[in-house]
PDB file of N, CA and C in Angstrom:
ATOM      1  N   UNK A   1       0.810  -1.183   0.000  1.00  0.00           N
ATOM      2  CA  UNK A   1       0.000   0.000   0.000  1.00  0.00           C
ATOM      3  C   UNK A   1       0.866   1.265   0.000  1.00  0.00           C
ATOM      4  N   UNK A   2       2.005   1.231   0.656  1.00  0.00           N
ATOM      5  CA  UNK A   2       2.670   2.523   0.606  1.00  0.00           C
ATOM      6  C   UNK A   2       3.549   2.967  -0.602  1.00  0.00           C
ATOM      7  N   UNK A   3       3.797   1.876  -1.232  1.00  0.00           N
ATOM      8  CA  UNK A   3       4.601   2.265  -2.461  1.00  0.00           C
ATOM      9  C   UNK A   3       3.164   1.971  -3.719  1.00  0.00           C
ATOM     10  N   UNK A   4       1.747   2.131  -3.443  1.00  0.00           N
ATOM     11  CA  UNK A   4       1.289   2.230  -4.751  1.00  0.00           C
ATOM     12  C   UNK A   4       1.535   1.164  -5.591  1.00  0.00           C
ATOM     13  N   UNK A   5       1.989   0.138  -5.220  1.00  0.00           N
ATOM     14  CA  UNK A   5       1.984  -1.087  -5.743  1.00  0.00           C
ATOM     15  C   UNK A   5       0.704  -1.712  -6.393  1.00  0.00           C
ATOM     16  N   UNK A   6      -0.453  -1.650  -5.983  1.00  0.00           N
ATOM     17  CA  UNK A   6      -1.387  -1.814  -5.613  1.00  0.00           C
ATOM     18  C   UNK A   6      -2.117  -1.518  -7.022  1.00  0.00           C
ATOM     19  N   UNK A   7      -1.529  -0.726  -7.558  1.00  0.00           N
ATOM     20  CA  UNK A   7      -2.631   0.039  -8.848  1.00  0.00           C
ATOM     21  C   UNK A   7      -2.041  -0.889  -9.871  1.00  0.00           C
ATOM     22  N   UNK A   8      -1.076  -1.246  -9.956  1.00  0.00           N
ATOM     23  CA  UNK A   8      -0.761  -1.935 -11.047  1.00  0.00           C
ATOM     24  C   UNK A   8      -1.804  -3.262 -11.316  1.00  0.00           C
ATOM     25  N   UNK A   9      -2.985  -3.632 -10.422  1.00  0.00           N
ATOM     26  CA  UNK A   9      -3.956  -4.394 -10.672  1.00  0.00           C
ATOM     27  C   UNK A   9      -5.075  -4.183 -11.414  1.00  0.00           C
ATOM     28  N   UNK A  10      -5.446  -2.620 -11.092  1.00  0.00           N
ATOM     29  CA  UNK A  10      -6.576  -1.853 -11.736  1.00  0.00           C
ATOM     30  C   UNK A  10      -6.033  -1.867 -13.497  1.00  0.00           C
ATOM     31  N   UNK A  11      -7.446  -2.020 -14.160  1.00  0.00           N
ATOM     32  CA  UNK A  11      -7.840  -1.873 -15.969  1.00  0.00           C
ATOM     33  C   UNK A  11      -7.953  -0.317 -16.056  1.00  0.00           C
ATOM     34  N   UNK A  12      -8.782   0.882 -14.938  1.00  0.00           N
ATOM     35  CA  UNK A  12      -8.517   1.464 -15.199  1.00  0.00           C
ATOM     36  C   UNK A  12      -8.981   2.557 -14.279  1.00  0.00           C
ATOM     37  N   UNK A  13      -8.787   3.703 -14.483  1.00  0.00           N
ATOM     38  CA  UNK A  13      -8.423   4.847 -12.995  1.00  0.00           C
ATOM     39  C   UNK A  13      -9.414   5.764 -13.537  1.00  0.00           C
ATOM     40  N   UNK A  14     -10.073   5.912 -12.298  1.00  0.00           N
ATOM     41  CA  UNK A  14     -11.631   6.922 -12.282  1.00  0.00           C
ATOM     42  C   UNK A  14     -10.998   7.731 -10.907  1.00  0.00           C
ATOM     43  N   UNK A  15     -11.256   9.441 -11.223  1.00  0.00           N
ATOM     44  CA  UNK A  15     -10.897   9.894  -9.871  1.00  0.00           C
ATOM     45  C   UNK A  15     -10.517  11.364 -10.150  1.00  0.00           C
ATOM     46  N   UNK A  16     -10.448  12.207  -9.573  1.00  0.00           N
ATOM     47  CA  UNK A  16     -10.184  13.685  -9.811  1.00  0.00           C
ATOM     48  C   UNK A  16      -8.931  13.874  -9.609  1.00  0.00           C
ATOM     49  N   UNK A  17      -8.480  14.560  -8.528  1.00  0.00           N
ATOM     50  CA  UNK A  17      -6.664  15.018  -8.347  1.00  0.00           C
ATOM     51  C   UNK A  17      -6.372  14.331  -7.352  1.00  0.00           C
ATOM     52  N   UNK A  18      -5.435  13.680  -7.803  1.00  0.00           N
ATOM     53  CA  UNK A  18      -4.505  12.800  -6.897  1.00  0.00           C
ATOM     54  C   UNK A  18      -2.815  12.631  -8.058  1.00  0.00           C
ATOM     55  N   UNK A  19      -2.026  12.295  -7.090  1.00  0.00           N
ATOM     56  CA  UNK A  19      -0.870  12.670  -7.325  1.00  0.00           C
ATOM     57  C   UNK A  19      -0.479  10.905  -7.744  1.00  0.00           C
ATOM     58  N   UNK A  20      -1.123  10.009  -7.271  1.00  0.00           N
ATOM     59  CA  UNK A  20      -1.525   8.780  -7.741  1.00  0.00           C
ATOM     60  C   UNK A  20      -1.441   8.070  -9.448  1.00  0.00           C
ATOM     61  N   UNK A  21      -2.126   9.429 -10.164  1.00  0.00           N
ATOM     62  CA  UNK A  21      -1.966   8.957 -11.115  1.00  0.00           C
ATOM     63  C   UNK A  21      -0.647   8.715 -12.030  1.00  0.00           C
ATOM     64  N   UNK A  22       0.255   9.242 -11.354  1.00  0.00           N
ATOM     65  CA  UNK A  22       1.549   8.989 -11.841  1.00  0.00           C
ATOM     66  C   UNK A  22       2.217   7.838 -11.865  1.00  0.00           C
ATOM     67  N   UNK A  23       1.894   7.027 -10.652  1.00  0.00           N
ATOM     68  CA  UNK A  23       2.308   6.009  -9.750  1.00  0.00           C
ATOM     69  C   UNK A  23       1.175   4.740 -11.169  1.00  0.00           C
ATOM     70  N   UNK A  24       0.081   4.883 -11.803  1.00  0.00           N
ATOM     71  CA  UNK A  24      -1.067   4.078 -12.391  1.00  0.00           C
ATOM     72  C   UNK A  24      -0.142   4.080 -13.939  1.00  0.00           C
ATOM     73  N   UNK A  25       0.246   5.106 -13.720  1.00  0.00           N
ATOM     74  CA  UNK A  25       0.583   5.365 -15.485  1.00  0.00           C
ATOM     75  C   UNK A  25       2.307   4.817 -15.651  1.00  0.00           C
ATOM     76  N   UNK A  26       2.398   4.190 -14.608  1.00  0.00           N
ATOM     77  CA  UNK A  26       3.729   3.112 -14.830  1.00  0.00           C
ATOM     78  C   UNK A  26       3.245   2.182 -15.748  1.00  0.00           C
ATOM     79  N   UNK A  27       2.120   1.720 -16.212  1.00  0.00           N
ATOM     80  CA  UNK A  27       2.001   1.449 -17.327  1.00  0.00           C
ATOM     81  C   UNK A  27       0.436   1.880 -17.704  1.00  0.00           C
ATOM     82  N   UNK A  28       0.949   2.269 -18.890  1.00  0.00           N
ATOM     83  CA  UNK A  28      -0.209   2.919 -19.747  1.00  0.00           C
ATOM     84  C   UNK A  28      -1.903   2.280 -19.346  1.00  0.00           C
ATOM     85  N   UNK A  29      -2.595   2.953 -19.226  1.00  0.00           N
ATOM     86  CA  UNK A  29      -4.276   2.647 -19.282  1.00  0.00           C
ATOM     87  C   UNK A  29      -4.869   3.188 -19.254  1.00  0.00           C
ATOM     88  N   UNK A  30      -6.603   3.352 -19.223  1.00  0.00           N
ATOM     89  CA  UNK A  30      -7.733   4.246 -19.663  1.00  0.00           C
ATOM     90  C   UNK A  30      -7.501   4.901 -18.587  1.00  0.00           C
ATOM     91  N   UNK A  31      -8.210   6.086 -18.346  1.00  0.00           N
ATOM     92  CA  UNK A  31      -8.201   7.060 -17.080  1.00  0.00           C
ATOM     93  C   UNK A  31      -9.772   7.600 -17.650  1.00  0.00           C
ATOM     94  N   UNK A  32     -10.432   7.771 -16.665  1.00  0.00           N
ATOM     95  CA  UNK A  32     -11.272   9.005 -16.429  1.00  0.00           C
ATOM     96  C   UNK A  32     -11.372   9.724 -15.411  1.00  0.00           C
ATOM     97  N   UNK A  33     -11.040  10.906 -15.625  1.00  0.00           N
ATOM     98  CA  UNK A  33     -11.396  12.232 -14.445  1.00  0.00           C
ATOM     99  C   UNK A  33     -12.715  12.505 -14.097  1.00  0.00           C
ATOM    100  N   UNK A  34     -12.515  12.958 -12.886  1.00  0.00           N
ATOM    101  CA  UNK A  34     -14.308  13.601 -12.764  1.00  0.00           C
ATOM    102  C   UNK A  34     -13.968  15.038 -12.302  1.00  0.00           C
ATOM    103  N   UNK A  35     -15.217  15.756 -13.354  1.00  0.00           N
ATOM    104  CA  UNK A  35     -15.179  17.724 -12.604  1.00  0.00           C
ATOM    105  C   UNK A  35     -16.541  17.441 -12.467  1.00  0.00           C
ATOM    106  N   UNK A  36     -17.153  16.883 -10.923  1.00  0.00           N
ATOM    107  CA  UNK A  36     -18.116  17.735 -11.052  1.00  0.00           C
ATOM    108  C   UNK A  36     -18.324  19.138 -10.898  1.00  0.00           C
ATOM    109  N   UNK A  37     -17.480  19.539 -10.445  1.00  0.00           N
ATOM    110  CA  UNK A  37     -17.680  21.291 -10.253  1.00  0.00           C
ATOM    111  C   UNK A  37     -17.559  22.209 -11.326  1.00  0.00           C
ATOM    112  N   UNK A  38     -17.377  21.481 -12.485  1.00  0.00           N
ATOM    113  CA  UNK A  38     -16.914  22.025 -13.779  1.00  0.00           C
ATOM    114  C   UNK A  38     -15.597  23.553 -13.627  1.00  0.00           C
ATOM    115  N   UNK A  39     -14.895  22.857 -13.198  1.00  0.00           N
ATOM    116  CA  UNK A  39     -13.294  23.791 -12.991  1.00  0.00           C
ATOM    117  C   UNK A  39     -13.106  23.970 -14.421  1.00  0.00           C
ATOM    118  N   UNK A  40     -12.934  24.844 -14.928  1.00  0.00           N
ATOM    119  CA  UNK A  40     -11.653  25.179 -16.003  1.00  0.00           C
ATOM    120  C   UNK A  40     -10.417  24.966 -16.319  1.00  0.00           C
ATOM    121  N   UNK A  41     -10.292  23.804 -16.287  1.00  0.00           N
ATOM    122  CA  UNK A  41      -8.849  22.821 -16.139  1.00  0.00           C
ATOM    123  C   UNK A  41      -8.165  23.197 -17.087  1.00  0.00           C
ATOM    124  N   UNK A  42      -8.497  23.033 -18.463  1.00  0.00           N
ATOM    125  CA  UNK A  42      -7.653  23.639 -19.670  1.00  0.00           C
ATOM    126  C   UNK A  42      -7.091  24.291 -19.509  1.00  0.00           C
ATOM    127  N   UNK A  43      -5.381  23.466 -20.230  1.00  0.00           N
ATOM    128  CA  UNK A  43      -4.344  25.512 -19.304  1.00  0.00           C
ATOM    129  C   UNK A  43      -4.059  25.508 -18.783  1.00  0.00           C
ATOM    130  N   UNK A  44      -4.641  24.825 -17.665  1.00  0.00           N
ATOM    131  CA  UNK A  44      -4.051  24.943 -15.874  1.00  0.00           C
ATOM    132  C   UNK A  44      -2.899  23.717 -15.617  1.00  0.00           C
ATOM    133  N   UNK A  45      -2.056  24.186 -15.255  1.00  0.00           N
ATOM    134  CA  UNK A  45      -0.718  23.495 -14.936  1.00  0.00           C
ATOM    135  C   UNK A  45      -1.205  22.361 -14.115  1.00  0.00           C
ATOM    136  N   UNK A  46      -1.609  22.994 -12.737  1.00  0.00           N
ATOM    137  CA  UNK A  46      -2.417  22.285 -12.095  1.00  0.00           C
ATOM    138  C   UNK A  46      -3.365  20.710 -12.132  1.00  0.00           C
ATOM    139  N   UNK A  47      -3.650  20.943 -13.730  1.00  0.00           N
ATOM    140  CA  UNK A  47      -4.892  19.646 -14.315  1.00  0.00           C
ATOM    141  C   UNK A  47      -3.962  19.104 -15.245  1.00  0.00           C
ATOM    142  N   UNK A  48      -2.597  19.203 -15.125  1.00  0.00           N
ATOM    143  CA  UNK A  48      -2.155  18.675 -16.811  1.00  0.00           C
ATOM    144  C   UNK A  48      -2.344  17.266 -16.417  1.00  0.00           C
ATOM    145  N   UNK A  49      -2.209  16.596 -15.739  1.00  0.00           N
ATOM    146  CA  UNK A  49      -2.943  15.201 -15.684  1.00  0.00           C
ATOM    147  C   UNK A  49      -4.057  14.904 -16.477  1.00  0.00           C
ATOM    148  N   UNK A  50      -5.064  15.801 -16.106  1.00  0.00           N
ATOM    149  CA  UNK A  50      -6.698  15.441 -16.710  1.00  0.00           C
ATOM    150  C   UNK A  50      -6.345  15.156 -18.568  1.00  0.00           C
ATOM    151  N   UNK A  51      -5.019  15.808 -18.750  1.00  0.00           N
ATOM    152  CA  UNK A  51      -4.979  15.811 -20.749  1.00  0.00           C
ATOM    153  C   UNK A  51      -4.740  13.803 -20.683  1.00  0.00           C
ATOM    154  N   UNK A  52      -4.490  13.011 -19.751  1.00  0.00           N
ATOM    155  CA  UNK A  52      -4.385  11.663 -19.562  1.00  0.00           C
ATOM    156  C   UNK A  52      -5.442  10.635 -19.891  1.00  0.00           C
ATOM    157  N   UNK A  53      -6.661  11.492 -20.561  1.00  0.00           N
ATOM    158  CA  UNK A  53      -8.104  10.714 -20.124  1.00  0.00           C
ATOM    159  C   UNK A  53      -9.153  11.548 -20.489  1.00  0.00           C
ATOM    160  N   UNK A  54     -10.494  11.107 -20.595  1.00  0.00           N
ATOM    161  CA  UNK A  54     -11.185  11.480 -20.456  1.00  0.00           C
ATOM    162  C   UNK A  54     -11.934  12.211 -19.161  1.00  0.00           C
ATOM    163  N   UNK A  55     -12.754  13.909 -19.558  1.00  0.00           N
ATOM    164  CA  UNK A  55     -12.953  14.525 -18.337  1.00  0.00           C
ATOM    165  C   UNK A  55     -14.253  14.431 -18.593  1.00  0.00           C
ATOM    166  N   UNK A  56     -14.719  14.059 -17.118  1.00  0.00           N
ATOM    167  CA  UNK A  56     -16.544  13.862 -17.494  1.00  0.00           C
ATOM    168  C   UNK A  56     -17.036  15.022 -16.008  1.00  0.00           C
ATOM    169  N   UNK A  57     -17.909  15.904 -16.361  1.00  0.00           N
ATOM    170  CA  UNK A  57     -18.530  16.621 -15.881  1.00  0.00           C
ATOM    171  C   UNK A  57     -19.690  16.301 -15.167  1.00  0.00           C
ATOM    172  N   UNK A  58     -20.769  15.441 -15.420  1.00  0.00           N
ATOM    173  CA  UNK A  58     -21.805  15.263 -15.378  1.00  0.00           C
ATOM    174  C   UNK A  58     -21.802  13.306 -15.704  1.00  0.00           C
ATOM    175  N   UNK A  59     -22.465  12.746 -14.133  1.00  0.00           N
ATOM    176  CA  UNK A  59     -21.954  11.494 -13.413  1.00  0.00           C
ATOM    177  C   UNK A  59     -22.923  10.700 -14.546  1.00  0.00           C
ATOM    178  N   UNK A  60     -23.893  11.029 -15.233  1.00  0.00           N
ATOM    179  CA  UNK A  60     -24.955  10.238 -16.252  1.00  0.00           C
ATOM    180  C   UNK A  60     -23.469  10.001 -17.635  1.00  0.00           C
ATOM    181  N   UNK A  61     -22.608  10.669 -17.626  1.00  0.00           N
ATOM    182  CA  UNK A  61     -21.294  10.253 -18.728  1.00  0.00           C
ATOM    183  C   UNK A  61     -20.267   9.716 -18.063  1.00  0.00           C
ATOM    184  N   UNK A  62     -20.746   8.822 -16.783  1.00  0.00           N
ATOM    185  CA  UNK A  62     -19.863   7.878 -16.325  1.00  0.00           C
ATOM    186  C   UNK A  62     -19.890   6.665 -16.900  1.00  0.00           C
ATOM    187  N   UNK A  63     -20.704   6.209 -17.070  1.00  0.00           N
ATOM    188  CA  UNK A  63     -21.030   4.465 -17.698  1.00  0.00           C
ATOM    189  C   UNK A  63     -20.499   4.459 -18.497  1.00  0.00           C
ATOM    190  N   UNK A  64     -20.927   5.527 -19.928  1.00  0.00           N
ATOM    191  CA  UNK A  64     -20.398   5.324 -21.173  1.00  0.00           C
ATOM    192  C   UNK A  64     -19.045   5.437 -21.094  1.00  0.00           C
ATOM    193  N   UNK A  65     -18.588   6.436 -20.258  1.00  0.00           N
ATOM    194  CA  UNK A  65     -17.209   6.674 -20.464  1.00  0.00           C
ATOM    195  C   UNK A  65     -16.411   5.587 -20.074  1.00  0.00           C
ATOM    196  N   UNK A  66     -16.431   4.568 -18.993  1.00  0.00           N
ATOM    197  CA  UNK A  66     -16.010   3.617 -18.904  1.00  0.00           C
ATOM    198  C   UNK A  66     -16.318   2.500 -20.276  1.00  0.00           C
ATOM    199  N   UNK A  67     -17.658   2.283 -20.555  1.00  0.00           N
ATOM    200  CA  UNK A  67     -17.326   1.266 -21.554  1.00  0.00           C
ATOM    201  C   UNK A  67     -16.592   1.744 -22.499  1.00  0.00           C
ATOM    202  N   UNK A  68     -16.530   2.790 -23.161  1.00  0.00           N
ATOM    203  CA  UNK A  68     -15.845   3.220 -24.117  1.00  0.00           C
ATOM    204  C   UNK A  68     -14.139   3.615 -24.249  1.00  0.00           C
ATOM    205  N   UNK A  69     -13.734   3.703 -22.784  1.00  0.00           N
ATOM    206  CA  UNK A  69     -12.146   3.755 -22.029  1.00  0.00           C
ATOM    207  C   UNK A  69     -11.015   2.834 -22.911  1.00  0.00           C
ATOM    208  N   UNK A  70     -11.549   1.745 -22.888  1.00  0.00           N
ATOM    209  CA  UNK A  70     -10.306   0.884 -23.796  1.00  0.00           C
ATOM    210  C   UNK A  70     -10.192   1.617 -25.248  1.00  0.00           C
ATOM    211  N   UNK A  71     -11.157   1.844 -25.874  1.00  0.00           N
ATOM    212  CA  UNK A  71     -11.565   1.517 -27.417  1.00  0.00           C
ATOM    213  C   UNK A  71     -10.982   3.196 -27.368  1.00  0.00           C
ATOM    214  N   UNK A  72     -10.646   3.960 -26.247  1.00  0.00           N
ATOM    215  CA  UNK A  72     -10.538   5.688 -26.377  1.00  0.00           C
ATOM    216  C   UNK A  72      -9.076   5.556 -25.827  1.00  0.00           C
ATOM    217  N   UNK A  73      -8.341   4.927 -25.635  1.00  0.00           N
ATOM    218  CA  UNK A  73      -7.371   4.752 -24.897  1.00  0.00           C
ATOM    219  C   UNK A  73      -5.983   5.353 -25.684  1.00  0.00           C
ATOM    220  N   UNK A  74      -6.259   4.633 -27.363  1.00  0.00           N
ATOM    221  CA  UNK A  74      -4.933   4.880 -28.038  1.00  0.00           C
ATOM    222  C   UNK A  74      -4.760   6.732 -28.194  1.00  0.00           C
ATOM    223  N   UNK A  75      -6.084   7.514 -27.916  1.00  0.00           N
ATOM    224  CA  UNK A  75      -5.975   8.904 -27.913  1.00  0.00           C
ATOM    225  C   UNK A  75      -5.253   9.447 -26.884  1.00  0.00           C
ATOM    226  N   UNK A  76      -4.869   8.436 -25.807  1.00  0.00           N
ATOM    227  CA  UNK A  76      -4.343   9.323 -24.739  1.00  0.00           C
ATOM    228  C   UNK A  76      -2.945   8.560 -23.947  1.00  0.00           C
ATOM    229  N   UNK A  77      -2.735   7.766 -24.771  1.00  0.00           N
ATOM    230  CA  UNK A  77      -1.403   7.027 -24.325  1.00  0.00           C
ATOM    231  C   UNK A  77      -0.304   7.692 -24.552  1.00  0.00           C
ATOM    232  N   UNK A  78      -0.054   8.100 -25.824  1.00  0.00           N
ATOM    233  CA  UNK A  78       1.759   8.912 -26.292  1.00  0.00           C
ATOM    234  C   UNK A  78       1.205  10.024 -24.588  1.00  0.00           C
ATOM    235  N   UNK A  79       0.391  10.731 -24.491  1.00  0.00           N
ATOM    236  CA  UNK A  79       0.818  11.863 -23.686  1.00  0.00           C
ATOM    237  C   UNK A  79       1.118  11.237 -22.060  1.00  0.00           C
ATOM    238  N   UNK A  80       0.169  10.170 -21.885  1.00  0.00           N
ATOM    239  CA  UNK A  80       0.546   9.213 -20.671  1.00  0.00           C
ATOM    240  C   UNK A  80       2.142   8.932 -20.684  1.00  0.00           C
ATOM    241  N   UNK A  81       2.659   8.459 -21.966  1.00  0.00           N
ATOM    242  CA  UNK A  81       4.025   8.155 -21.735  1.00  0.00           C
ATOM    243  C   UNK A  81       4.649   9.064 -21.252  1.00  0.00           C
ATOM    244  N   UNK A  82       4.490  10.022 -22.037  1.00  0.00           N
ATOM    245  CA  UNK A  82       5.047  11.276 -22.295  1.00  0.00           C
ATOM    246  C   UNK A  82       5.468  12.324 -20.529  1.00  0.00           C
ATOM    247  N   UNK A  83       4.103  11.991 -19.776  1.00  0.00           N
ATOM    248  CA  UNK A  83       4.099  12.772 -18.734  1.00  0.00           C
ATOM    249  C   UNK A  83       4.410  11.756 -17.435  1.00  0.00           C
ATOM    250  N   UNK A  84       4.543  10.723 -17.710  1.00  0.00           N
ATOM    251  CA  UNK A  84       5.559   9.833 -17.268  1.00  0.00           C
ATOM    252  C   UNK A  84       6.571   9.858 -16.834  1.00  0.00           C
ATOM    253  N   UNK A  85       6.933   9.931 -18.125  1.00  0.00           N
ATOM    254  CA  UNK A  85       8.653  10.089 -18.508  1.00  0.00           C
ATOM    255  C   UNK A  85       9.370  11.236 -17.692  1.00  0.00           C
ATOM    256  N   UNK A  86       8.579  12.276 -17.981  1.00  0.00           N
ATOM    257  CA  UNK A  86       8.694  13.547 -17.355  1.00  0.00           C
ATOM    258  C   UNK A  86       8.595  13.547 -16.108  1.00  0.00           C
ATOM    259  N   UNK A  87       8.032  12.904 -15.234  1.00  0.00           N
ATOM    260  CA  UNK A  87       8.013  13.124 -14.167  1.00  0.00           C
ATOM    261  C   UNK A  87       9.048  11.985 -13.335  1.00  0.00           C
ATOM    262  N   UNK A  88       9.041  10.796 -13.922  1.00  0.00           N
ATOM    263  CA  UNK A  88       9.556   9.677 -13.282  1.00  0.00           C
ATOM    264  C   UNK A  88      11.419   9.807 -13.987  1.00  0.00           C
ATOM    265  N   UNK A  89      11.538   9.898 -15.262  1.00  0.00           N
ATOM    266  CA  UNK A  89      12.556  10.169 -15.804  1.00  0.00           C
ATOM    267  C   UNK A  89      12.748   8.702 -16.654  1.00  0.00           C
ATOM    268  N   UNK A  90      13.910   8.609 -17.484  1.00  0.00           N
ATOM    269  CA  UNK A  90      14.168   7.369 -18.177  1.00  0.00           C
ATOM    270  C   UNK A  90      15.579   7.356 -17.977  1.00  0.00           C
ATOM    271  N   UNK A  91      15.986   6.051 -17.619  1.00  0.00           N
ATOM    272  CA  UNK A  91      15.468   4.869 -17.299  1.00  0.00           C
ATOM    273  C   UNK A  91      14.783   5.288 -16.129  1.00  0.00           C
ATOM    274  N   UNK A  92      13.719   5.029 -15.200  1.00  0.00           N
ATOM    275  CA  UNK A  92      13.154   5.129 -14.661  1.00  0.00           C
ATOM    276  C   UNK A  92      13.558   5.551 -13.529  1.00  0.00           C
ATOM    277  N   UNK A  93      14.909   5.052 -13.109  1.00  0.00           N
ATOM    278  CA  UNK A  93      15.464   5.718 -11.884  1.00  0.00           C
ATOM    279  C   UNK A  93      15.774   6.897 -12.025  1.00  0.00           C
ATOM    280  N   UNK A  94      16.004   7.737 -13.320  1.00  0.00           N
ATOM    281  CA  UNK A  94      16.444   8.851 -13.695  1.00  0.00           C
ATOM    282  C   UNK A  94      15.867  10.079 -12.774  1.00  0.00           C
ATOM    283  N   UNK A  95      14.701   9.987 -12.627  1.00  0.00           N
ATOM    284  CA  UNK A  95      14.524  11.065 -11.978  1.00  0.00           C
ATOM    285  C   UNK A  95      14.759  11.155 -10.003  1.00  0.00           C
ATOM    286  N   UNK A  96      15.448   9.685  -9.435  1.00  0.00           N
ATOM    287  CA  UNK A  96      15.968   9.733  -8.329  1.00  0.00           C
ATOM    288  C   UNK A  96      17.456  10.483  -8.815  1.00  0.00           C
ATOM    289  N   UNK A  97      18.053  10.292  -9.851  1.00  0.00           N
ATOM    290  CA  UNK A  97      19.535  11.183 -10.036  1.00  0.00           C
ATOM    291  C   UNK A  97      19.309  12.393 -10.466  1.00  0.00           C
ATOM    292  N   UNK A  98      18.001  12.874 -11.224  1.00  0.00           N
ATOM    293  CA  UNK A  98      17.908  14.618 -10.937  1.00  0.00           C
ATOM    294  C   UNK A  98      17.617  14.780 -10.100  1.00  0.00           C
ATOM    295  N   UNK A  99      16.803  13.968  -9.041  1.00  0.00           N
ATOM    296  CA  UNK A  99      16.393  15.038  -7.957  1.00  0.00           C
ATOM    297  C   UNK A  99      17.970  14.911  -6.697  1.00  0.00           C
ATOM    298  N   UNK A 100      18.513  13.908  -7.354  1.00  0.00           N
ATOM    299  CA  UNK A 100      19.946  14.182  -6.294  1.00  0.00           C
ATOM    300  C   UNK A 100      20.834  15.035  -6.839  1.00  0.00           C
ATOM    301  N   UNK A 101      20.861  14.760  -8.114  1.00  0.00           N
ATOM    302  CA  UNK A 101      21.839  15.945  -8.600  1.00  0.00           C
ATOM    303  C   UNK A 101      21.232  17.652  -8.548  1.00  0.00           C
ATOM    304  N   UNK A 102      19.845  17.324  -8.452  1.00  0.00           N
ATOM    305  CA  UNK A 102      19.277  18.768  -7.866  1.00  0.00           C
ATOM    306  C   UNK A 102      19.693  19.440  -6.816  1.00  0.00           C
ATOM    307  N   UNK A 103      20.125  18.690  -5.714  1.00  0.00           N
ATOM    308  CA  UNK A 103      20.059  18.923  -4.377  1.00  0.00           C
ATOM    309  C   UNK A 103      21.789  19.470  -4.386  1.00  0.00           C
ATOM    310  N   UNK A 104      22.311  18.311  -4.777  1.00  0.00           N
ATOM    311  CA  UNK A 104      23.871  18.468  -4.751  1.00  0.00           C
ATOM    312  C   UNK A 104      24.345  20.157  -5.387  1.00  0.00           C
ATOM    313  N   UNK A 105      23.549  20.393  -6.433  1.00  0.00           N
ATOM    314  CA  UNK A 105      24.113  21.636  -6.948  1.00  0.00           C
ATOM    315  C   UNK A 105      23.261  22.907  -5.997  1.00  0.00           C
ATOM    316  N   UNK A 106      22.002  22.742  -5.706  1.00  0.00           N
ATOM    317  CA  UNK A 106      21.265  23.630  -4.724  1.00  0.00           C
ATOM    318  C   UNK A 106      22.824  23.910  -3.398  1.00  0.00           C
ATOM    319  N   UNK A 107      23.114  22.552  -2.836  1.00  0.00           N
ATOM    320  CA  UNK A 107      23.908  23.026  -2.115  1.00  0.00           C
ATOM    321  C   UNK A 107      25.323  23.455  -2.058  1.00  0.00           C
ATOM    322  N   UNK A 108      25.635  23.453  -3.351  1.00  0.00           N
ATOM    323  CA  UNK A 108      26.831  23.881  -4.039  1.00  0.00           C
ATOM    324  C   UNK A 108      27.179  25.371  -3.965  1.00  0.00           C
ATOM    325  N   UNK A 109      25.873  25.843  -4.759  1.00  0.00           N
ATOM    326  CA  UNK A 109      25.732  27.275  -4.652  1.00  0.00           C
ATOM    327  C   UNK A 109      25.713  27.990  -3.423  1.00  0.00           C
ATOM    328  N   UNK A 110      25.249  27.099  -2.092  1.00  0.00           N
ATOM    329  CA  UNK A 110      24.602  27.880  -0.938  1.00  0.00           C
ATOM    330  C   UNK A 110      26.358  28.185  -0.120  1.00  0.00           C
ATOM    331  N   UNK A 111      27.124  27.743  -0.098  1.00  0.00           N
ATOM    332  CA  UNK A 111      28.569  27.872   0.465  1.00  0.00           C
ATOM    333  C   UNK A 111      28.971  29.163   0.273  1.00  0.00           C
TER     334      UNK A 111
END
């Protein structure tokens, strides 16, 4: 449970903001977001996740959106990789050596 292990079981991820979905998209799959509050996500740094999936507003475009998730999937995979990559790094450990080599030069400068 603490390392998110756990998602690698799920077909596919229903859910608003969580930092989670990064941890799901270790390998590619359907996603749907939910706004019910209808936020203005577009744009927002904040939602660049939601570009991962489908965003459903209104809970009566939940069903469909799930059956239809696989068959909608190849629309949203390159950017899944993509924001992946980016966040986790390649090879995958990559982004444990920027965030050390982050630190190392942060404290380089501070002397």
């Amino acid at each position: 449970m603490l390392d998110m292990t756990y998602t690698s079981q799920a077909a596919l991820y229903i859910g608003d903001v969580s930092s989670q979905i990064y941890e799901f998209m270790a390998i590619p799959r359907p996603c749907i977001f939910l706004n019910p509050q209808k936020i203005k996500w577009q744009d927002n740094p904040n939602f660049r996740h939601w570009t991962m999936g489908d965003v459903i507003e209104d809970i009566d475009a939940l069903k469909p959106a799930i059956e239809q998730a696989q068959a909608r999937h190849h629309l949203y995979r390159p950017i899944q990789e993509k924001l992946f990559q980016e966040t986790f790094g390649y090879p995958l450990l990559g982004g444990s050596r920027r965030a050390a080599e982050a630190i190392v030069d942060f404290m380089t400068k501070i002397k």
